[in-house]
N, C-alpha and C. Protein backbone atom coordinates (compact mmCIF):
# COMPACT_ATOMS: atom_id res chain seq x y z
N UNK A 1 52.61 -60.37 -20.83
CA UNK A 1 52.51 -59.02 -20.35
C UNK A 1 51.74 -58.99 -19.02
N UNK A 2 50.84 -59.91 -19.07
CA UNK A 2 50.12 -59.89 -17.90
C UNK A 2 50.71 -60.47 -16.23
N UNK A 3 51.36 -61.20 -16.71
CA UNK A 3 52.74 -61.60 -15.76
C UNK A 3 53.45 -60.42 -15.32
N UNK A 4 54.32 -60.11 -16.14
CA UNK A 4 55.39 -59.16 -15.84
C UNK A 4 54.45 -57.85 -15.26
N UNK A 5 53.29 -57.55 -15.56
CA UNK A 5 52.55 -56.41 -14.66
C UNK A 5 52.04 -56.52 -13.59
N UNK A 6 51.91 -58.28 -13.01
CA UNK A 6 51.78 -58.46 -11.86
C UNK A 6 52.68 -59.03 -10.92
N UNK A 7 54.14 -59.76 -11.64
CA UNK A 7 55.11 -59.60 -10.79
C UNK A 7 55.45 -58.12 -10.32
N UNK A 8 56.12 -57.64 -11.17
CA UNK A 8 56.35 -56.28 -11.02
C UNK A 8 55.69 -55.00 -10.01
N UNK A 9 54.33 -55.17 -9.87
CA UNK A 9 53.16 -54.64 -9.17
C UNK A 9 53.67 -55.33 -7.93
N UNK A 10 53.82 -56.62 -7.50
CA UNK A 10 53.94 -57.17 -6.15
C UNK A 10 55.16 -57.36 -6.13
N UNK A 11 56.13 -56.81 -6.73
CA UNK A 11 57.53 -57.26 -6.33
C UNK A 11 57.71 -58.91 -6.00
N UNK A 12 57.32 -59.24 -7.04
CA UNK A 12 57.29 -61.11 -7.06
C UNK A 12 57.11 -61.71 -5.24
N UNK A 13 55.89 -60.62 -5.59
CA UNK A 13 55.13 -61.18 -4.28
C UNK A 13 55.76 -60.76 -2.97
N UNK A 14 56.71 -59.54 -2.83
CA UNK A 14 57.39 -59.21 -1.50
C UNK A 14 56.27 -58.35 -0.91
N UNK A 15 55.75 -57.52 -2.03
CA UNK A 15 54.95 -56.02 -1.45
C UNK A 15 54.06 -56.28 -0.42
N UNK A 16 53.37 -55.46 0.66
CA UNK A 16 52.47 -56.05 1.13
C UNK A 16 51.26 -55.79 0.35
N UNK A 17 51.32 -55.53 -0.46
CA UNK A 17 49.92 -55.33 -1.66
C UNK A 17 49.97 -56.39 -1.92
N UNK A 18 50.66 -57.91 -2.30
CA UNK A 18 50.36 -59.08 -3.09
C UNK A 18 49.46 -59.43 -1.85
N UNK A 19 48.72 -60.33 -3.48
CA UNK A 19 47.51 -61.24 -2.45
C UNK A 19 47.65 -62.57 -3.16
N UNK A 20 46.61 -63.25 -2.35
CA UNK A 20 46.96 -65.27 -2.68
C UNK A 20 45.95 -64.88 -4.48
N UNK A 21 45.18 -64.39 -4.96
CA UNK A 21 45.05 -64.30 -5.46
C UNK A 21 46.07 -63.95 -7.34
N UNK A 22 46.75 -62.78 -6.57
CA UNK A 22 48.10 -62.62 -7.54
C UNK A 22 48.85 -63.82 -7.55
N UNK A 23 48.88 -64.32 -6.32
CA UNK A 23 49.77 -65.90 -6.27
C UNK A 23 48.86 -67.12 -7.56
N UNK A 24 47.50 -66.81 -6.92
CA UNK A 24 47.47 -68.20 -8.06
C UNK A 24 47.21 -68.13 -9.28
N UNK A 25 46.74 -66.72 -9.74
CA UNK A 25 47.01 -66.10 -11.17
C UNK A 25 48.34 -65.84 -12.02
N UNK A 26 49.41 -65.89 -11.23
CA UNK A 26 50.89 -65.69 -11.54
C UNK A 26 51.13 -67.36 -11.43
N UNK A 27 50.70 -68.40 -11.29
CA UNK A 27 50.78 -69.83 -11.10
C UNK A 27 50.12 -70.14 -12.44
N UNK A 28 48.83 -69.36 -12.72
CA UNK A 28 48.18 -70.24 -14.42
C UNK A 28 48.70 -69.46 -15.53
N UNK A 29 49.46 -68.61 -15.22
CA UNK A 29 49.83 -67.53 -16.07
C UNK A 29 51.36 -68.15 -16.51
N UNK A 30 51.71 -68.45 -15.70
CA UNK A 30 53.49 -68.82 -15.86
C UNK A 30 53.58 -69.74 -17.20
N UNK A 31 52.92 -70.71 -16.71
CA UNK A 31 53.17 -72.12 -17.97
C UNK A 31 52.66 -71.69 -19.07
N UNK A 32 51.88 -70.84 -19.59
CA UNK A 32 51.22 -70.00 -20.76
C UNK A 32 52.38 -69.62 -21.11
N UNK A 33 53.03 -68.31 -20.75
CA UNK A 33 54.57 -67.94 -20.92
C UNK A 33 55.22 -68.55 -21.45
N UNK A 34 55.42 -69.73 -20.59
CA UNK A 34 56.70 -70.60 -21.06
C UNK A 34 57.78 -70.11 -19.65
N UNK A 35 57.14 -69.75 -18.58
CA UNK A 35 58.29 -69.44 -17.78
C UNK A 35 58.32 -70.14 -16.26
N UNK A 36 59.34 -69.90 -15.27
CA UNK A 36 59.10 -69.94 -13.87
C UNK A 36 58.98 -68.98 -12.94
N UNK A 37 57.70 -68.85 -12.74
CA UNK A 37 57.52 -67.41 -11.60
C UNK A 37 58.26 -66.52 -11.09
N UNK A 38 59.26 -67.43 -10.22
CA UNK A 38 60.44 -66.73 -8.99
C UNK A 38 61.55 -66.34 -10.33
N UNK A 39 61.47 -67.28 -11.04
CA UNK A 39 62.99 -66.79 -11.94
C UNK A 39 62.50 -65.73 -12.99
N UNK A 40 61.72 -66.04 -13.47
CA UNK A 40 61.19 -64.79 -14.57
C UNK A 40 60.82 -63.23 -13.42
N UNK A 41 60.40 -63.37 -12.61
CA UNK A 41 60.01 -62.65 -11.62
C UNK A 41 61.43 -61.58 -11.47
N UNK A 42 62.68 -62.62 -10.76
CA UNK A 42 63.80 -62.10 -10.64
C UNK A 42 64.48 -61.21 -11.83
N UNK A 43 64.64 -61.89 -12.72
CA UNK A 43 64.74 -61.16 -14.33
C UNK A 43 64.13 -59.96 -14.36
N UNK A 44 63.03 -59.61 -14.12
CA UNK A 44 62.16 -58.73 -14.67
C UNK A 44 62.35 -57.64 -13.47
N UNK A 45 63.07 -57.44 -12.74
CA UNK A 45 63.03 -56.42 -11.11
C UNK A 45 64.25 -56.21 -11.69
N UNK A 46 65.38 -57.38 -12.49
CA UNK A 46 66.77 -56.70 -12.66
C UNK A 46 67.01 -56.01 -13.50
N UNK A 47 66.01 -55.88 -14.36
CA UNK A 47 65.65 -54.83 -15.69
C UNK A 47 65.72 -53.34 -15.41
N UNK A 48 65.26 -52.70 -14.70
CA UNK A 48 65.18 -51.67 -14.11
C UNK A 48 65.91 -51.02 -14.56
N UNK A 49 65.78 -49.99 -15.26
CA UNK A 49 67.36 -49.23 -15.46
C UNK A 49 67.60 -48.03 -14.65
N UNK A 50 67.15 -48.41 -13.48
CA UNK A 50 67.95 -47.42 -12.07
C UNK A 50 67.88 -45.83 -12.34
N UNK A 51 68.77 -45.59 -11.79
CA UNK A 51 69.21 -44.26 -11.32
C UNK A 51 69.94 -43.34 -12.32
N UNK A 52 70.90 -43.86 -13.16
CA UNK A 52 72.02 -43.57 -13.84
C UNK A 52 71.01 -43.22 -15.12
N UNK A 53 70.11 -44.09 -15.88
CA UNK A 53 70.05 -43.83 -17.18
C UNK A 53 68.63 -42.71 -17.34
N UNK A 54 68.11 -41.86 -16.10
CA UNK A 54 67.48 -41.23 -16.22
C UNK A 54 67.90 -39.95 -15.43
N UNK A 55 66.93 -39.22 -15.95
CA UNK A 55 67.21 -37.43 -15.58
C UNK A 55 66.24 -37.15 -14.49
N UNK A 56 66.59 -36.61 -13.46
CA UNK A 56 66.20 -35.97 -11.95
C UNK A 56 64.81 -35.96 -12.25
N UNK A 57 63.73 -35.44 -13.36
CA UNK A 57 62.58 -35.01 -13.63
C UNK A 57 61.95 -36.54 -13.84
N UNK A 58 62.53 -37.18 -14.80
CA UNK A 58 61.84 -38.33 -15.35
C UNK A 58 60.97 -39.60 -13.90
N UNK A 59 63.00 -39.18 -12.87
CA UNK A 59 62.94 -40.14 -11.58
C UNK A 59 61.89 -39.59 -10.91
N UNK A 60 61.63 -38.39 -10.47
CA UNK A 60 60.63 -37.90 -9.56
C UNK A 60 59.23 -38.08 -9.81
N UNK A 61 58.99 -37.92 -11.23
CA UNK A 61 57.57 -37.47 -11.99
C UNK A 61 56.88 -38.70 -12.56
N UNK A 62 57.87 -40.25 -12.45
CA UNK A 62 57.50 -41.05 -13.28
C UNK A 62 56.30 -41.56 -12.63
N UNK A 63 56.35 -41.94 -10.88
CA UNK A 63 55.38 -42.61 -10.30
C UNK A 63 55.06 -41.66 -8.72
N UNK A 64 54.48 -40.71 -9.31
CA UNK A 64 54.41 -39.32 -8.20
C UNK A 64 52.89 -39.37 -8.07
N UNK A 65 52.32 -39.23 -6.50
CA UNK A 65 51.17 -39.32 -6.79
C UNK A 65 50.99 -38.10 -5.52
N UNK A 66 50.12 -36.72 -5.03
CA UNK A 66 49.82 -35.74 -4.32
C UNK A 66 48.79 -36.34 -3.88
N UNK A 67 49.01 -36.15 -2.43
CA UNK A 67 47.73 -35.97 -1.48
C UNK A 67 47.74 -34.84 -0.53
N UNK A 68 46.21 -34.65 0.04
CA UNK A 68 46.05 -33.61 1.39
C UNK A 68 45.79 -34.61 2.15
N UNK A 69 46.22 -34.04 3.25
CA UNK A 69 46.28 -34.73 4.62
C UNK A 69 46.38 -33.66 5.76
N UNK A 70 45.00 -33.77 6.32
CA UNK A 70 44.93 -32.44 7.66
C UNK A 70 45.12 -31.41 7.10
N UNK A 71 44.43 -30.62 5.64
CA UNK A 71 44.58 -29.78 5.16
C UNK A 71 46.26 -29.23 4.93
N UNK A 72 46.97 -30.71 4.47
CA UNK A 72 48.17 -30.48 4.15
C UNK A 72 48.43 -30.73 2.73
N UNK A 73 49.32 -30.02 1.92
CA UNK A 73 49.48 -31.05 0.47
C UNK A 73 50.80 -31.31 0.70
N UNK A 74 50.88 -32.85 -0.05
CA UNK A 74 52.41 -33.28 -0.37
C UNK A 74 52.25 -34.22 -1.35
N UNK A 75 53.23 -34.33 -1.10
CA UNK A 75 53.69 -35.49 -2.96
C UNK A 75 55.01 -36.46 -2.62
N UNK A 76 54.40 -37.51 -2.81
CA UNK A 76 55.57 -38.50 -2.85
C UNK A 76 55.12 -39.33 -4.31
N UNK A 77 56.94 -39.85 -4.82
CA UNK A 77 56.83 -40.71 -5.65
C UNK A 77 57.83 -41.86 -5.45
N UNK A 78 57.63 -42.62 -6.25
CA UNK A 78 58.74 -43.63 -5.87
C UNK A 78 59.42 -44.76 -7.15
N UNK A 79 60.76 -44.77 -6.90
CA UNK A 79 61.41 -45.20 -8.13
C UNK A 79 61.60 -46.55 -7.48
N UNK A 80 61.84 -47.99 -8.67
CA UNK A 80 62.23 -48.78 -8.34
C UNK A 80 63.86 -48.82 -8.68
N UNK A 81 64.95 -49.50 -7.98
CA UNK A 81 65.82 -49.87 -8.40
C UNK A 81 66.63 -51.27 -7.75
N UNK A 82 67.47 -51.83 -8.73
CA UNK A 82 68.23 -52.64 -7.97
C UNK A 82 69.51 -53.13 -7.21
N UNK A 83 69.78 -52.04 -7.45
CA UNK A 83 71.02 -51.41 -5.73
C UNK A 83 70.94 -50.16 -5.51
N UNK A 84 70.72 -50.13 -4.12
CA UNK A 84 70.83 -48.56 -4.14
C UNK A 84 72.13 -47.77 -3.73
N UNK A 85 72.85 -48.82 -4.17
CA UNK A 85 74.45 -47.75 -4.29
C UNK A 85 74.26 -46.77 -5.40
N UNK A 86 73.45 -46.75 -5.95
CA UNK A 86 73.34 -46.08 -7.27
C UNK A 86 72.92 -44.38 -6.50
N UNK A 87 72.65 -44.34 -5.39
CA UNK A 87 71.75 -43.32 -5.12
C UNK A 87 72.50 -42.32 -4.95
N UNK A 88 73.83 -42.51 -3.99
CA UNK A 88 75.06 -41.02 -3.46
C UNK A 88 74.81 -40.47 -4.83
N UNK A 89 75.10 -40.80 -5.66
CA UNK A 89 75.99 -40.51 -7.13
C UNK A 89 74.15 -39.57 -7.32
N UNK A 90 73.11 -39.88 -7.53
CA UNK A 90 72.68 -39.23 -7.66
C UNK A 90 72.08 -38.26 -6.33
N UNK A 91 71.91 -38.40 -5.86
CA UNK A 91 71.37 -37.68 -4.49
C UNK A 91 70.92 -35.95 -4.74
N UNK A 92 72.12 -35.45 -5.11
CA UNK A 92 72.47 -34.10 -4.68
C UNK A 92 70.98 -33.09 -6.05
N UNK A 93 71.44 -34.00 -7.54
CA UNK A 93 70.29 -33.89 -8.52
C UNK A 93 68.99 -33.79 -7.81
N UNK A 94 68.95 -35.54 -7.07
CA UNK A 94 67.43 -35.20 -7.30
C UNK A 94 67.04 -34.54 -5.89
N UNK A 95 67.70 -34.47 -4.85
CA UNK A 95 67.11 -33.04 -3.92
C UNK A 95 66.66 -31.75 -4.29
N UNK A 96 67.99 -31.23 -5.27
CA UNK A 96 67.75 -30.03 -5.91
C UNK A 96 66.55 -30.30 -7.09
N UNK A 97 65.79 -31.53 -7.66
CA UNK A 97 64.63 -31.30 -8.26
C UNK A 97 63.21 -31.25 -7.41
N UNK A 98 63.60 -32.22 -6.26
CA UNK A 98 63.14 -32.03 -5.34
C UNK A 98 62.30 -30.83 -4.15
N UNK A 99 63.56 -30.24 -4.23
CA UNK A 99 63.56 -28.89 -3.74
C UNK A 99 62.34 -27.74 -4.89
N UNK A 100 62.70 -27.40 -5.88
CA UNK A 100 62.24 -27.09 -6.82
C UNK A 100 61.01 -27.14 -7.21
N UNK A 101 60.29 -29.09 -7.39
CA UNK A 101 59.25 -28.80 -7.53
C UNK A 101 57.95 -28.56 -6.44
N UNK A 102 58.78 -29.09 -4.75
CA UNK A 102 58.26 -28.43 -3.66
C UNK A 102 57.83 -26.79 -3.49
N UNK A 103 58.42 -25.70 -4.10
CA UNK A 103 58.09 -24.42 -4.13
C UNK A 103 57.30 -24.25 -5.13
N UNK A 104 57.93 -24.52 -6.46
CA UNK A 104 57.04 -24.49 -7.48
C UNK A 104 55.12 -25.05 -6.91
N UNK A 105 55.23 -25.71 -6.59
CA UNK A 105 54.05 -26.53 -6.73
C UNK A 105 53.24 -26.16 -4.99
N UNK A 106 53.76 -25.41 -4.51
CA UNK A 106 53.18 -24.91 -3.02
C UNK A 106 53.05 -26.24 -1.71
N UNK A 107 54.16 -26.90 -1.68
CA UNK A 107 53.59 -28.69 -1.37
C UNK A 107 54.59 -28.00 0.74
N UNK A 108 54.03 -28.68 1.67
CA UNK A 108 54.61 -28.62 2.90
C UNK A 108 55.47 -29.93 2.38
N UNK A 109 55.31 -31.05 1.76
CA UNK A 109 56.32 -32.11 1.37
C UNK A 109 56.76 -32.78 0.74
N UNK A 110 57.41 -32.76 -0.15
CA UNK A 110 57.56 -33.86 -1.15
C UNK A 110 58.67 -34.88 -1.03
N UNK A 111 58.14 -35.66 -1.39
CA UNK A 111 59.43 -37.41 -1.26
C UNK A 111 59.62 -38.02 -1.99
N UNK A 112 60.32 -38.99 -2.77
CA UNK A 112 61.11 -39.67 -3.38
C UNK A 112 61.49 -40.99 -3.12
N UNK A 113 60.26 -41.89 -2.73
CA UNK A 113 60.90 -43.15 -2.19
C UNK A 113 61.59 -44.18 -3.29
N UNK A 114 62.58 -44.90 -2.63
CA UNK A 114 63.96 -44.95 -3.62
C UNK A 114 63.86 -46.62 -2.88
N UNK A 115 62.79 -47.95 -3.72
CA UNK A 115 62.72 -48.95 -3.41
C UNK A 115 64.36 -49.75 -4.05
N UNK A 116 65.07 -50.65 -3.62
CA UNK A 116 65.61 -51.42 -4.16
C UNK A 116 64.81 -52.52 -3.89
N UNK A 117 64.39 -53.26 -5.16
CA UNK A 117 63.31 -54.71 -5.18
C UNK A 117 64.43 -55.59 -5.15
N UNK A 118 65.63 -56.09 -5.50
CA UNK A 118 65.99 -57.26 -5.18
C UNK A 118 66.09 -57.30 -3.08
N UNK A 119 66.54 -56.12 -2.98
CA UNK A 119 66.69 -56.53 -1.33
C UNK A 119 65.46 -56.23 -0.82
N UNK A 120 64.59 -55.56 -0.71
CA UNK A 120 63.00 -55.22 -0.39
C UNK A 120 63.51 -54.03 0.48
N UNK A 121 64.38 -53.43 0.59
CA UNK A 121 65.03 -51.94 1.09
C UNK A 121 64.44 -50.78 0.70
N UNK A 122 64.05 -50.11 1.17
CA UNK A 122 64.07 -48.65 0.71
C UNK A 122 64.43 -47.29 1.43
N UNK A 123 65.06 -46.12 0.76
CA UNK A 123 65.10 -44.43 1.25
C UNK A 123 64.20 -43.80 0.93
N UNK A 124 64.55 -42.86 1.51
CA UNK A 124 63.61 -41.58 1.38
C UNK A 124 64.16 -40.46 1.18
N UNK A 125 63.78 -39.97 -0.03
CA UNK A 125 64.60 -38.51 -0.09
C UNK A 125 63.75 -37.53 0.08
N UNK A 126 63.99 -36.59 0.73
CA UNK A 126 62.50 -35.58 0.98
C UNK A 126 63.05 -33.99 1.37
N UNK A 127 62.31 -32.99 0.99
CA UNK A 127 62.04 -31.75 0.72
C UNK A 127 60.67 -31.29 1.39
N UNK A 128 60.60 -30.32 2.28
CA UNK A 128 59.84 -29.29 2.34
C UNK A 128 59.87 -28.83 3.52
N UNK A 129 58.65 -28.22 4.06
CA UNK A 129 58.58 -27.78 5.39
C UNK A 129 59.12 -28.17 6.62
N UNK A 130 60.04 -27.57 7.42
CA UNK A 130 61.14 -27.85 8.23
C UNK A 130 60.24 -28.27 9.39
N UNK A 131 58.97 -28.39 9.68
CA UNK A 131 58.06 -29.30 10.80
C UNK A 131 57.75 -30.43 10.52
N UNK A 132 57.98 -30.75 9.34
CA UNK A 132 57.21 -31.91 8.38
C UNK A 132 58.60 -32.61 8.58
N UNK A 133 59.37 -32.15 8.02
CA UNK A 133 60.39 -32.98 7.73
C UNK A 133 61.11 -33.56 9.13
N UNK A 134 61.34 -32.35 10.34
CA UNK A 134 62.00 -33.31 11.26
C UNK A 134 60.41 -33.66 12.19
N UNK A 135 59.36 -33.83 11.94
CA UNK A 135 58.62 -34.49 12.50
C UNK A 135 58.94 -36.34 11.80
N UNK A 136 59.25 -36.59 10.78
CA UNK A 136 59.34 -37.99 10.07
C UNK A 136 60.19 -38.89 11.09
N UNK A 137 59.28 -40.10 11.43
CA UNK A 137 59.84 -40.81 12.46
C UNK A 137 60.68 -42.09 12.00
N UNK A 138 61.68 -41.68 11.11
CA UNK A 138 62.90 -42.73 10.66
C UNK A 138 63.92 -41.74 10.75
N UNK A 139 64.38 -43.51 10.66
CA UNK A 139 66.55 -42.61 11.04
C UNK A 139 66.97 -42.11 9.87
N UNK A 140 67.56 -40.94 10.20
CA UNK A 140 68.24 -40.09 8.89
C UNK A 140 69.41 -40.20 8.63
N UNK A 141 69.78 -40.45 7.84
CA UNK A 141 71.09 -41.10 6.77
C UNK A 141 72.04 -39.91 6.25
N UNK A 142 70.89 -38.70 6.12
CA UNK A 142 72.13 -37.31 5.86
C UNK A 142 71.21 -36.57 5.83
N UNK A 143 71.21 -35.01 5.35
CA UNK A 143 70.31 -34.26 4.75
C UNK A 143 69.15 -34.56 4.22
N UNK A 144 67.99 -34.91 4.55
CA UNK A 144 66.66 -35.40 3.81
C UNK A 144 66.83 -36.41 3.09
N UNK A 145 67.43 -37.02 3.61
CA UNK A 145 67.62 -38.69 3.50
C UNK A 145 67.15 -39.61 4.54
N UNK A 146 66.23 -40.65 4.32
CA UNK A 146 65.93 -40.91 5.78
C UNK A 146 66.08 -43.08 4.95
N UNK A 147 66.21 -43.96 6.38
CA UNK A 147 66.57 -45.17 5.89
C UNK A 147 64.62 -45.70 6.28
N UNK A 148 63.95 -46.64 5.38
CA UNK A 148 62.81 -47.02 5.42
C UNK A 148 62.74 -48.33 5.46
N UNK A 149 64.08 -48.70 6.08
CA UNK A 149 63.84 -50.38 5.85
C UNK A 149 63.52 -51.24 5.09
N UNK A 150 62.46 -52.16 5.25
CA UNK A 150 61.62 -53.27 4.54
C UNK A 150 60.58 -52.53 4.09
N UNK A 151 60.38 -50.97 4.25
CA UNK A 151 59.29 -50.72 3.58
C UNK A 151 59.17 -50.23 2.05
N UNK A 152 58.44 -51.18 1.28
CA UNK A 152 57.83 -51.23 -0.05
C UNK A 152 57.43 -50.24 -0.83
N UNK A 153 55.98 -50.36 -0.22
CA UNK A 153 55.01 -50.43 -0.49
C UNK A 153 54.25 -48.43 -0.09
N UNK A 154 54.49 -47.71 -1.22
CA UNK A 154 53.80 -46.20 -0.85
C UNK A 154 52.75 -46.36 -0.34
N UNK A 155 51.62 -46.93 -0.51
CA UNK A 155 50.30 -46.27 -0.40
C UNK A 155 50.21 -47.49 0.94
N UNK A 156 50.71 -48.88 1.33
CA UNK A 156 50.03 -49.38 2.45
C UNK A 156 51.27 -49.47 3.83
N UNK A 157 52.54 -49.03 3.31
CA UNK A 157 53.46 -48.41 4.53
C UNK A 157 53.56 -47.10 4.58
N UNK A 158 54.19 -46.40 3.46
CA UNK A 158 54.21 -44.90 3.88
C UNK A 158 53.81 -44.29 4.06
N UNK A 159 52.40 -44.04 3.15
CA UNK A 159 51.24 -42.97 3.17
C UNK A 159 50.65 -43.48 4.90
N UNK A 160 50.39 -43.86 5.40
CA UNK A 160 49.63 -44.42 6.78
C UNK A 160 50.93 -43.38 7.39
N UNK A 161 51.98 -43.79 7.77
CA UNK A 161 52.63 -43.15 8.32
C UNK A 161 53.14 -41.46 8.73
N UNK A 162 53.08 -41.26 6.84
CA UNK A 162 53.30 -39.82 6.53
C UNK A 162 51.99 -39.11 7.08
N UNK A 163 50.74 -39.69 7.34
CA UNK A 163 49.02 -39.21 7.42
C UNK A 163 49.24 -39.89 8.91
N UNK A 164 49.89 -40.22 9.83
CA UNK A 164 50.01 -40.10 11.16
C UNK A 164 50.57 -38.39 11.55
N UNK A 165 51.83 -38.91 10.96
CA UNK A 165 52.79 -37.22 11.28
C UNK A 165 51.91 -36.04 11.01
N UNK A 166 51.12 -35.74 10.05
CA UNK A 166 50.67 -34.81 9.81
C UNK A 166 49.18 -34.54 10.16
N UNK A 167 48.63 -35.54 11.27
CA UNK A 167 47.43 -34.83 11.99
C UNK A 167 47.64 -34.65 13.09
N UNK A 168 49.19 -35.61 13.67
CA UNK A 168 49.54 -34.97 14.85
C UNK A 168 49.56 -33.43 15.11
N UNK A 169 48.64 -33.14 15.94
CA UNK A 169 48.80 -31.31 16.37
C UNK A 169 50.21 -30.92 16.37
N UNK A 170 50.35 -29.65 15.97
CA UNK A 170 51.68 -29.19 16.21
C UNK A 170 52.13 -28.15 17.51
């Protein structure tokens, strides 16, 4: 268990959160198991059961965390999966939950980052305030969809970024 919560946590070491430390604890940990790092690692990211076998609420709410920033509130969360072809098919759901719990909840933004861990890819699906949103400095893919590249990692790529945009003066 202690494995699979620290592959998983570092995306078998892609995130920029892993440290040499997770490396050599996931090294004395393996042979205990009975396993091999990279391959048990891989296994355990393909587990995921995506997009399809959950409901708009479950995806948004599972790993959602609110912050203020420049006397702003927003909320991003972020799902893992392992293709994100899975996403058109849902899209339209989770905007409209999206949408929803942005008013409900008084937020200038809320997001949805949508990691695929086998490729280290991720989107962004996002809702709220129409300064917030076309202030976000990635390329947009459609309607509050935006492409995030190689970025991972919420709290040491996005949040820095999203807490740039929003002390910029308006």
């Amino acid at each position: 268990m202690l494995l699979s919560g620290l592959l998983s946590d570092t995306l078998v070491f892609r995130s920029p959160t892993a440290t040499d430390r997770d490396r050599s604890i996931a090294a004395w940990l393996a042979p205990l198991a009975g396993v091999e790092v990279l391959v048990y690692g891989d296994e355990l990211l393909r587990a995921s059961p995506g997009l399809t076998a959950r409901t708009p609420d479950e995806i948004i709410d599972t790993d959602r965390k609110s912050y203020e920033m420049a006397g702003t509130k927003i909320s991003v969360g972020q799902v893992e999966v392992t293709v994100l072809q899975e996403l058109p098919d849902r899209r339209a759901d989770l905007l409209e939950a999206l949408e929803e719990r942005c008013t409900r909840e008084g937020l200038a933004m809320i997001g949805l980052m949508v990691t695929d861990v086998v490729m280290g890819r991720s989107r962004l699906l996002v809702r709220g305030e129409n300064w917030v949103v076309q202030s976000l400095p990635f390329t947009r893919v459609a309607e509050g969809e935006f492409e995030l590249d190689d970025m991972v990692s919420r709290k040491k790529q996005l949040i820095p970024v999203l807490m740039a945009v929003l002390e910029e003066p308006r």
